[in-house]
PDB file of N, CA and C in Angstrom:
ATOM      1  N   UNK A   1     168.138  12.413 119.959  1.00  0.00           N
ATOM      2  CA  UNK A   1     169.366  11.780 119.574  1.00  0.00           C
ATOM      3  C   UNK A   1     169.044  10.472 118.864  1.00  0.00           C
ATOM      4  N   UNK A   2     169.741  10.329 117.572  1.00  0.00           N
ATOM      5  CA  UNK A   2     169.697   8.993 116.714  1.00  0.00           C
ATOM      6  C   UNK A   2     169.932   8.104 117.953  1.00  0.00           C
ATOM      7  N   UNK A   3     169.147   6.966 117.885  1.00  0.00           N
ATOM      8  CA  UNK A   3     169.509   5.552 118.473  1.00  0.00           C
ATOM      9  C   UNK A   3     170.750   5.319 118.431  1.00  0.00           C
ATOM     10  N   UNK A   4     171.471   4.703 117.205  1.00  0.00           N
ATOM     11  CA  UNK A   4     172.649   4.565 116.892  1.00  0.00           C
ATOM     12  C   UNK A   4     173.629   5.038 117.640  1.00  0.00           C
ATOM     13  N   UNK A   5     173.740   6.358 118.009  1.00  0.00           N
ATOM     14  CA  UNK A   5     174.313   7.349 118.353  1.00  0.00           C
ATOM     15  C   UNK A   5     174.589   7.113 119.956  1.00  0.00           C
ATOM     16  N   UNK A   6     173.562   6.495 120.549  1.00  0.00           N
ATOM     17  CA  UNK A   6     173.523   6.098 121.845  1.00  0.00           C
ATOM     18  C   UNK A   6     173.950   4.792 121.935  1.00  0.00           C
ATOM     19  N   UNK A   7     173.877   4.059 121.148  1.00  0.00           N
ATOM     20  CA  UNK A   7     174.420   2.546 121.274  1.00  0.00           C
ATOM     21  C   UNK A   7     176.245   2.764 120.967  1.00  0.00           C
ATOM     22  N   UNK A   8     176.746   3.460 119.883  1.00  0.00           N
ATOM     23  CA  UNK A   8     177.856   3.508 119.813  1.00  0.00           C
ATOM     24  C   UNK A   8     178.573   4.356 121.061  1.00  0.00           C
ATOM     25  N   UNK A   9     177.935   4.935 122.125  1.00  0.00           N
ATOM     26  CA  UNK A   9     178.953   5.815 122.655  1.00  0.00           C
ATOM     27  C   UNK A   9     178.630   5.065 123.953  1.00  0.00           C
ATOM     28  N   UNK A  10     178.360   3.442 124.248  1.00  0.00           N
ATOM     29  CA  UNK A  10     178.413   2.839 125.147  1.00  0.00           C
ATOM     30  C   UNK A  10     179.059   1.569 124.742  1.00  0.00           C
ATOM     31  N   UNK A  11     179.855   1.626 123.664  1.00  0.00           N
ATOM     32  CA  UNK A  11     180.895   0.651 123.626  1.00  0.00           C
ATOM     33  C   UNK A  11     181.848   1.071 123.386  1.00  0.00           C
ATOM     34  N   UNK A  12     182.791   0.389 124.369  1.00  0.00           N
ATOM     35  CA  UNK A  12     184.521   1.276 124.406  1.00  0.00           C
ATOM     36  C   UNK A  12     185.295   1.653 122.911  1.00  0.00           C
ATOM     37  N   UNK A  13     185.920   1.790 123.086  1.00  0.00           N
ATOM     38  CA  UNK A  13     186.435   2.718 122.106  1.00  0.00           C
ATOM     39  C   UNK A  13     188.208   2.380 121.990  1.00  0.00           C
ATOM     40  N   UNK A  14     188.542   2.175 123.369  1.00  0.00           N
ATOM     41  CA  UNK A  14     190.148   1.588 123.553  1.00  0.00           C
ATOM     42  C   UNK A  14     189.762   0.668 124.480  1.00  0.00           C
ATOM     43  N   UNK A  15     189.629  -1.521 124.099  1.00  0.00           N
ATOM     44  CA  UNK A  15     189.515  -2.200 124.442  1.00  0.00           C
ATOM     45  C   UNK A  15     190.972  -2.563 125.040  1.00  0.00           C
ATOM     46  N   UNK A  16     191.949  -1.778 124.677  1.00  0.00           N
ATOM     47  CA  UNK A  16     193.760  -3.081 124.780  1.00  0.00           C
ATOM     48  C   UNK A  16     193.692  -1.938 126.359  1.00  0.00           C
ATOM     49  N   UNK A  17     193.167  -1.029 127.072  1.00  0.00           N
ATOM     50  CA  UNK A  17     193.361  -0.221 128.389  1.00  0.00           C
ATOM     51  C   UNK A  17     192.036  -1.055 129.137  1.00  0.00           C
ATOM     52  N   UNK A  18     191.763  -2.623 129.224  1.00  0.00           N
ATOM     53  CA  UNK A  18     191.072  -3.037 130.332  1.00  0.00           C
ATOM     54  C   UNK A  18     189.585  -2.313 130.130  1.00  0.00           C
ATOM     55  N   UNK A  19     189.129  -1.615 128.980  1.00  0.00           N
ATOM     56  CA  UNK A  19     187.584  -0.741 129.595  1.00  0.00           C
ATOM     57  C   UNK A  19     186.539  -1.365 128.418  1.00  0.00           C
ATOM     58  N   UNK A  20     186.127  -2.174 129.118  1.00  0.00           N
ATOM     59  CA  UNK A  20     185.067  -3.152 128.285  1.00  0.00           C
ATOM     60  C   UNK A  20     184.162  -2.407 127.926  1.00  0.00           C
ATOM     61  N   UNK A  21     183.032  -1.978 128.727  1.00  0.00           N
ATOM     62  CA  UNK A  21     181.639  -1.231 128.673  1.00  0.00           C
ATOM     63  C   UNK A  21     181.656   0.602 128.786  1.00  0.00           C
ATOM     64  N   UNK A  22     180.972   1.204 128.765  1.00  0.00           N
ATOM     65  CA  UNK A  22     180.771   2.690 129.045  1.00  0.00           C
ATOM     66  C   UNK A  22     181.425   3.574 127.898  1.00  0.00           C
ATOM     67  N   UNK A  23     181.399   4.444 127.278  1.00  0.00           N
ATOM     68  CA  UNK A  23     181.944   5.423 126.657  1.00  0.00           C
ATOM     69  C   UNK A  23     182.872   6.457 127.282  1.00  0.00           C
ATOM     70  N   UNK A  24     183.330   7.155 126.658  1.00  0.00           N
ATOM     71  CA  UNK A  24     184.639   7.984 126.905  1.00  0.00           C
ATOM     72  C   UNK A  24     183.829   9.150 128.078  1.00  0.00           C
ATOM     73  N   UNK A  25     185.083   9.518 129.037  1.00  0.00           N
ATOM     74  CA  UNK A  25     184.060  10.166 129.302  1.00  0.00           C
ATOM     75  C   UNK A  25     184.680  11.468 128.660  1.00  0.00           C
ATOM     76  N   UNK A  26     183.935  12.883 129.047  1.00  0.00           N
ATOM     77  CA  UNK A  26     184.346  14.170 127.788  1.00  0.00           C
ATOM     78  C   UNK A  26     184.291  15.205 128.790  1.00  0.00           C
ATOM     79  N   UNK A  27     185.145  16.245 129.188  1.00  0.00           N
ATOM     80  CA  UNK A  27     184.759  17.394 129.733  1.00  0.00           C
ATOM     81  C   UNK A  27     184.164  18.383 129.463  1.00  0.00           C
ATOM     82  N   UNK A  28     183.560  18.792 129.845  1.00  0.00           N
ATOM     83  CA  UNK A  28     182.872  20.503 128.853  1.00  0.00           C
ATOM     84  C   UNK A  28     182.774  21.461 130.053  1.00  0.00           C
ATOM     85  N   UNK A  29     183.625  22.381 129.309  1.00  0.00           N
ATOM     86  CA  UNK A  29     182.907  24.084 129.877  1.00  0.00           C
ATOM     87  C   UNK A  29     181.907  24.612 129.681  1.00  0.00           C
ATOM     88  N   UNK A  30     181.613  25.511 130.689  1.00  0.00           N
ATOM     89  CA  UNK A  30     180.749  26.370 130.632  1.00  0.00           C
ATOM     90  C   UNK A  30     180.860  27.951 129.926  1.00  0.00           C
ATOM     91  N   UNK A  31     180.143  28.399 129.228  1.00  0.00           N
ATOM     92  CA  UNK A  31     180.844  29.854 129.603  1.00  0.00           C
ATOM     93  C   UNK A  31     180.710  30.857 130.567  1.00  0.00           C
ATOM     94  N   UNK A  32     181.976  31.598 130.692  1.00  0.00           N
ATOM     95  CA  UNK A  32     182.013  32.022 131.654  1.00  0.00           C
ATOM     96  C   UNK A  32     180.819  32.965 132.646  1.00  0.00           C
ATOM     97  N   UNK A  33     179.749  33.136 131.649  1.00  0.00           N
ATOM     98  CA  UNK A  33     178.725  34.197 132.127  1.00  0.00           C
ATOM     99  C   UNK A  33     177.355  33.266 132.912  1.00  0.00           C
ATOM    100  N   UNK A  34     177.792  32.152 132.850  1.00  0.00           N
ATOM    101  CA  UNK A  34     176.712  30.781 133.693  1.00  0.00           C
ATOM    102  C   UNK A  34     177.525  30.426 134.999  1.00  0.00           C
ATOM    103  N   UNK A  35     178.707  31.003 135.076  1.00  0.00           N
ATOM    104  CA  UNK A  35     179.294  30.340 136.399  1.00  0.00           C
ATOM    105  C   UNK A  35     179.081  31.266 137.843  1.00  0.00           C
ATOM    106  N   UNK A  36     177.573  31.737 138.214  1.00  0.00           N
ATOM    107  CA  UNK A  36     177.243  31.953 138.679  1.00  0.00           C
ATOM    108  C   UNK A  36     175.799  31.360 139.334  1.00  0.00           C
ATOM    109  N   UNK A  37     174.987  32.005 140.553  1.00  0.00           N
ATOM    110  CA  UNK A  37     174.181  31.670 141.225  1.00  0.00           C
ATOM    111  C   UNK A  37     173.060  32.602 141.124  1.00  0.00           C
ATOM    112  N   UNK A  38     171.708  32.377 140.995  1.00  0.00           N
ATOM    113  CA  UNK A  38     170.423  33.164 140.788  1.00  0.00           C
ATOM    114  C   UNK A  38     169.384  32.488 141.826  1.00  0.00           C
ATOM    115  N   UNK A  39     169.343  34.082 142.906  1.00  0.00           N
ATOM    116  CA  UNK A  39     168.420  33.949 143.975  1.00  0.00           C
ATOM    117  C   UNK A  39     166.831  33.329 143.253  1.00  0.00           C
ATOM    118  N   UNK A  40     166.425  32.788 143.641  1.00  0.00           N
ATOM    119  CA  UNK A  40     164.861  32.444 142.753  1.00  0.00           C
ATOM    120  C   UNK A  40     163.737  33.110 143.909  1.00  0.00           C
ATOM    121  N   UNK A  41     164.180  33.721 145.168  1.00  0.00           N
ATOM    122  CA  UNK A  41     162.941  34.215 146.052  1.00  0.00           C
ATOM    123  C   UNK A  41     162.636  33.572 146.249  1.00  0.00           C
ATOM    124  N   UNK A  42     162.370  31.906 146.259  1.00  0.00           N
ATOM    125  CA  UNK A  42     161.631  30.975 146.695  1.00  0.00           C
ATOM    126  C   UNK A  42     162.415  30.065 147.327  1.00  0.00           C
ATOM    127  N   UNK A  43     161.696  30.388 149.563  1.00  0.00           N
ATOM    128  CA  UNK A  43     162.332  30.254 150.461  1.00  0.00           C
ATOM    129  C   UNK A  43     163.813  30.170 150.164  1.00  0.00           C
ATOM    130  N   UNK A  44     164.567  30.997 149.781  1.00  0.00           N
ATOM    131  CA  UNK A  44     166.168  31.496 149.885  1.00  0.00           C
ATOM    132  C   UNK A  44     166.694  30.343 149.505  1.00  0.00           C
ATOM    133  N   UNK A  45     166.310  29.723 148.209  1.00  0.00           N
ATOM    134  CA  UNK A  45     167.320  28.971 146.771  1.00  0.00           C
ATOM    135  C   UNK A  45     167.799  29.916 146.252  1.00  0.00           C
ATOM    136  N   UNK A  46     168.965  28.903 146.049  1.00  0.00           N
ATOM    137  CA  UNK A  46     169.745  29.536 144.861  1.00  0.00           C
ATOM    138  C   UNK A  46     169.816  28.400 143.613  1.00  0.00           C
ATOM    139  N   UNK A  47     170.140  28.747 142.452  1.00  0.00           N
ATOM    140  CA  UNK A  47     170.524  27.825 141.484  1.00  0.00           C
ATOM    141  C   UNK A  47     171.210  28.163 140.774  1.00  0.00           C
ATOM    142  N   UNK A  48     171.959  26.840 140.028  1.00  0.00           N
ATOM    143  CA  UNK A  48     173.190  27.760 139.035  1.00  0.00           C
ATOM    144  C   UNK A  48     172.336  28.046 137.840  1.00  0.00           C
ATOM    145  N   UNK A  49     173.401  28.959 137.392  1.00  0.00           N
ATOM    146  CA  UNK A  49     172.308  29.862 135.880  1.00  0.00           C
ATOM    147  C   UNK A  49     172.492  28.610 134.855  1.00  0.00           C
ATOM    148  N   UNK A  50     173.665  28.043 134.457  1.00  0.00           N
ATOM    149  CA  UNK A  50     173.991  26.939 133.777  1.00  0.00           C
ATOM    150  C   UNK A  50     172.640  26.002 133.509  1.00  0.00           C
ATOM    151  N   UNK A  51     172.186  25.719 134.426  1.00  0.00           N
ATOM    152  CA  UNK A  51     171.122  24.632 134.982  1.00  0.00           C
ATOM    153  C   UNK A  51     169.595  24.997 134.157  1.00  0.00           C
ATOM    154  N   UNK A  52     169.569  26.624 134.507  1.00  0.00           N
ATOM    155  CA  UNK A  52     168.245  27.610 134.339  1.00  0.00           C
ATOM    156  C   UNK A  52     168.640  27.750 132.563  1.00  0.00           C
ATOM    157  N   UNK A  53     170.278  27.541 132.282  1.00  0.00           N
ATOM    158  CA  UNK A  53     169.691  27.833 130.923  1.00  0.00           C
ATOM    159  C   UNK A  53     169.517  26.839 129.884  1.00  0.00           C
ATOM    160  N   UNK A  54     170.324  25.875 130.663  1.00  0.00           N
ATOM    161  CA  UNK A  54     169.689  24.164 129.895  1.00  0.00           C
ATOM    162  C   UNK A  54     168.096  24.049 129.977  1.00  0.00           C
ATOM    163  N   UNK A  55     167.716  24.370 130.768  1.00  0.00           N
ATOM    164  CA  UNK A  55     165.721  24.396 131.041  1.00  0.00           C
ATOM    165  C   UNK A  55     165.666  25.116 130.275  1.00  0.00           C
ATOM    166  N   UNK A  56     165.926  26.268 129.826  1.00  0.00           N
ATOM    167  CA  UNK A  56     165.236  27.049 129.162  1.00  0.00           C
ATOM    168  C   UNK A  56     165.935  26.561 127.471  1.00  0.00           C
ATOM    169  N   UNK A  57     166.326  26.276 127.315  1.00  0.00           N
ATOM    170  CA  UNK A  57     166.609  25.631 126.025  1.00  0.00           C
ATOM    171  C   UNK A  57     165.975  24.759 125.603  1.00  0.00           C
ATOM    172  N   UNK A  58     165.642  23.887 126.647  1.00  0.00           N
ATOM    173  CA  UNK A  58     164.813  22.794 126.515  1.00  0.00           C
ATOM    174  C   UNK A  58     163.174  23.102 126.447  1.00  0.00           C
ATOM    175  N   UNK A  59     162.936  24.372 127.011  1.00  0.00           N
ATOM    176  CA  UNK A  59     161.502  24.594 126.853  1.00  0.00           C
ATOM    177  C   UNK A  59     161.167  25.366 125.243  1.00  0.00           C
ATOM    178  N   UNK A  60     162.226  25.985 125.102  1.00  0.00           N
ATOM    179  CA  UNK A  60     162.326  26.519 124.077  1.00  0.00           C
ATOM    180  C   UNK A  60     161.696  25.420 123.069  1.00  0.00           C
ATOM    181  N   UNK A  61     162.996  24.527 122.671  1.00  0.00           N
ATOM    182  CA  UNK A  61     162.723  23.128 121.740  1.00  0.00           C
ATOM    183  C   UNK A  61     161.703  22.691 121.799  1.00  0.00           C
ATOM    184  N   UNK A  62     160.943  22.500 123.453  1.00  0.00           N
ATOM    185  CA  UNK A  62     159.544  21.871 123.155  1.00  0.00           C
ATOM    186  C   UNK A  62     158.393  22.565 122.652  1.00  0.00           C
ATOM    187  N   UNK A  63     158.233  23.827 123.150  1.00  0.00           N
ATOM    188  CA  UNK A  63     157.171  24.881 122.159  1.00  0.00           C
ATOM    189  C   UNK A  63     157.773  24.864 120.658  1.00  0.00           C
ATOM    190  N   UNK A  64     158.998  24.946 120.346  1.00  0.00           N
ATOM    191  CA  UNK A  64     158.965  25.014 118.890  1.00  0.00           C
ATOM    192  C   UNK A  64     158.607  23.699 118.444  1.00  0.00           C
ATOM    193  N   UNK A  65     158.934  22.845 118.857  1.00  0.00           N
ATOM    194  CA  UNK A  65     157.819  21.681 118.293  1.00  0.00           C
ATOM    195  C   UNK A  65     156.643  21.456 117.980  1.00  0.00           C
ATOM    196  N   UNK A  66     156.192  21.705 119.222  1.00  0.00           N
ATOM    197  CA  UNK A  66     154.421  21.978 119.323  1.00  0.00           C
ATOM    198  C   UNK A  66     154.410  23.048 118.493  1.00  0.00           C
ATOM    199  N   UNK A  67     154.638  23.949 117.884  1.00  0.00           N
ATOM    200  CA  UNK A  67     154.375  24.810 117.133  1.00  0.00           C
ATOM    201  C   UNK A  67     154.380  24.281 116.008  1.00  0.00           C
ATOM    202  N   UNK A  68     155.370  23.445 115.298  1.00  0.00           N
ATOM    203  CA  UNK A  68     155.503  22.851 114.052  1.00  0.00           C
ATOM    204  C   UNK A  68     154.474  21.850 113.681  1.00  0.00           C
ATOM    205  N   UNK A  69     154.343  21.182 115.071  1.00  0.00           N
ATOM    206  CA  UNK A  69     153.983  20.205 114.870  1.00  0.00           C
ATOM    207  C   UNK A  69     152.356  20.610 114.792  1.00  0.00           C
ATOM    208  N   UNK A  70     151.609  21.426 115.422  1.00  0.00           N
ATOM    209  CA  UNK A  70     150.435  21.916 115.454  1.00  0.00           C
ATOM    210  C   UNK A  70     150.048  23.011 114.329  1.00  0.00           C
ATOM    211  N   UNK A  71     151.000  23.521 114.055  1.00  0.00           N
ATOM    212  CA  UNK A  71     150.758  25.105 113.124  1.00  0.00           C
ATOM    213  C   UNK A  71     151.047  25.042 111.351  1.00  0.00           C
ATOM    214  N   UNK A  72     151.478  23.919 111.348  1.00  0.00           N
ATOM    215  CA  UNK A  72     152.173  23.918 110.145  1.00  0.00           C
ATOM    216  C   UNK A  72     151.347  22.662 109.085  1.00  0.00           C
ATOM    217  N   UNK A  73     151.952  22.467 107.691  1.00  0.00           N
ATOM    218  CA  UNK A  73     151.033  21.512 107.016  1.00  0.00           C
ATOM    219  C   UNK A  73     151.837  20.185 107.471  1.00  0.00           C
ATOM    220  N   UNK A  74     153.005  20.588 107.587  1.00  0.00           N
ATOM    221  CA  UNK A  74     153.869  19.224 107.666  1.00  0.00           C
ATOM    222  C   UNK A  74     153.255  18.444 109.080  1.00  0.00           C
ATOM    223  N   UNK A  75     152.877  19.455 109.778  1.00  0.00           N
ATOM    224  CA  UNK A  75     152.810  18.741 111.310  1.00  0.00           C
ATOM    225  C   UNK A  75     151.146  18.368 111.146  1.00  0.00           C
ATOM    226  N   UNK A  76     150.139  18.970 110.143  1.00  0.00           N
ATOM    227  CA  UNK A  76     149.069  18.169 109.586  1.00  0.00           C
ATOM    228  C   UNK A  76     149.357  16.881 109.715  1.00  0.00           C
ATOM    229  N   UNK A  77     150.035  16.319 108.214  1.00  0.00           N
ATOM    230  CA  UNK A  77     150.013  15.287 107.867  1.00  0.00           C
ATOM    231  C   UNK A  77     150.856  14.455 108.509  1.00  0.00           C
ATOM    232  N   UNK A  78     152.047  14.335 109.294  1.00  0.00           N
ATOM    233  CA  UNK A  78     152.260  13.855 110.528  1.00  0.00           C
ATOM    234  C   UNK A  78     151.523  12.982 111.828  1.00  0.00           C
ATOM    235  N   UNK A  79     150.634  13.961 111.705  1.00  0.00           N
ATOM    236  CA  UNK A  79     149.286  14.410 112.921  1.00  0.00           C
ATOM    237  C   UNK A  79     148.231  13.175 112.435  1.00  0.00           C
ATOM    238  N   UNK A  80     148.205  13.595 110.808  1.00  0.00           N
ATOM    239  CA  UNK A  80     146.954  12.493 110.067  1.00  0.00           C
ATOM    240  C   UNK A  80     147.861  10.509 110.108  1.00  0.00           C
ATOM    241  N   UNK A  81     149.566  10.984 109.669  1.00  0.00           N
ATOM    242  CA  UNK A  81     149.300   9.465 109.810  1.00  0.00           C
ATOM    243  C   UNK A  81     149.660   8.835 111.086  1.00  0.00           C
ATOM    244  N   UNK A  82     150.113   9.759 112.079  1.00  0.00           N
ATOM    245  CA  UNK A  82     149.877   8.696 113.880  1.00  0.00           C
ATOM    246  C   UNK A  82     148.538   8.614 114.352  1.00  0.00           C
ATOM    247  N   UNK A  83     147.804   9.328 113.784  1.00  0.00           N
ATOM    248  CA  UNK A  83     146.384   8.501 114.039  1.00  0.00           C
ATOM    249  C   UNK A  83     145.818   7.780 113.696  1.00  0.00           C
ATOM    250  N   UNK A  84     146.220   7.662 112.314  1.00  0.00           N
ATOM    251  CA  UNK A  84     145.593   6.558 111.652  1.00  0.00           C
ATOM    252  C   UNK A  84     145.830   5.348 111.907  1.00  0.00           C
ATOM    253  N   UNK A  85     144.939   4.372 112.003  1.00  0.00           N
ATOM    254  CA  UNK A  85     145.136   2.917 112.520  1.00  0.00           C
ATOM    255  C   UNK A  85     144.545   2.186 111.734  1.00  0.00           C
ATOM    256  N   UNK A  86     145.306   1.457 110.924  1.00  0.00           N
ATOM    257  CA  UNK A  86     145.035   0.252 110.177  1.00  0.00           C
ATOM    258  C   UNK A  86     144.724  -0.978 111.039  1.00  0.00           C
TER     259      UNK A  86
END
């Protein structure tokens, strides 16, 4: 996430309703096929799928990185100038 992006959504937004600091807050759904529970076999957890599929999104993003960033020319020269030290 842009910097920016994080600085603007921690200053209010409607100052004349008393709310100095914090950003709005926002609801979000799920869809309906995450609003369930997945035994994991390990000692009798459960977890919500919601949870399992934010992780897995997120692991996703990080191998495709490392992939770009390792496999590709762009992620070469990337690679060449954070090492380099003037």
């Amino acid at each position: 996430m842009i910097v920016a992006d994080q600085i603007i959504a921690h200053f209010p937004r409607n100052v004349s309703q008393g709310q100095r600091f914090g950003g709005n807050a926002v609801d979000l759904t799920w869809p309906g096929w995450t609003d369930r529970f997945v035994n994991l076999h390990i000692g009798g957890v459960q977890y919500s799928l919601a949870r399992l599929v934010v992780l897995a999104i997120g692991v996703g993003v990080a191998v495709a990185l490392w992939l770009w960033l390792y496999r590709t020319k762009t992620g070469m020269v990337i690679r060449a100038g954070w090492t380099t030290r003037r």
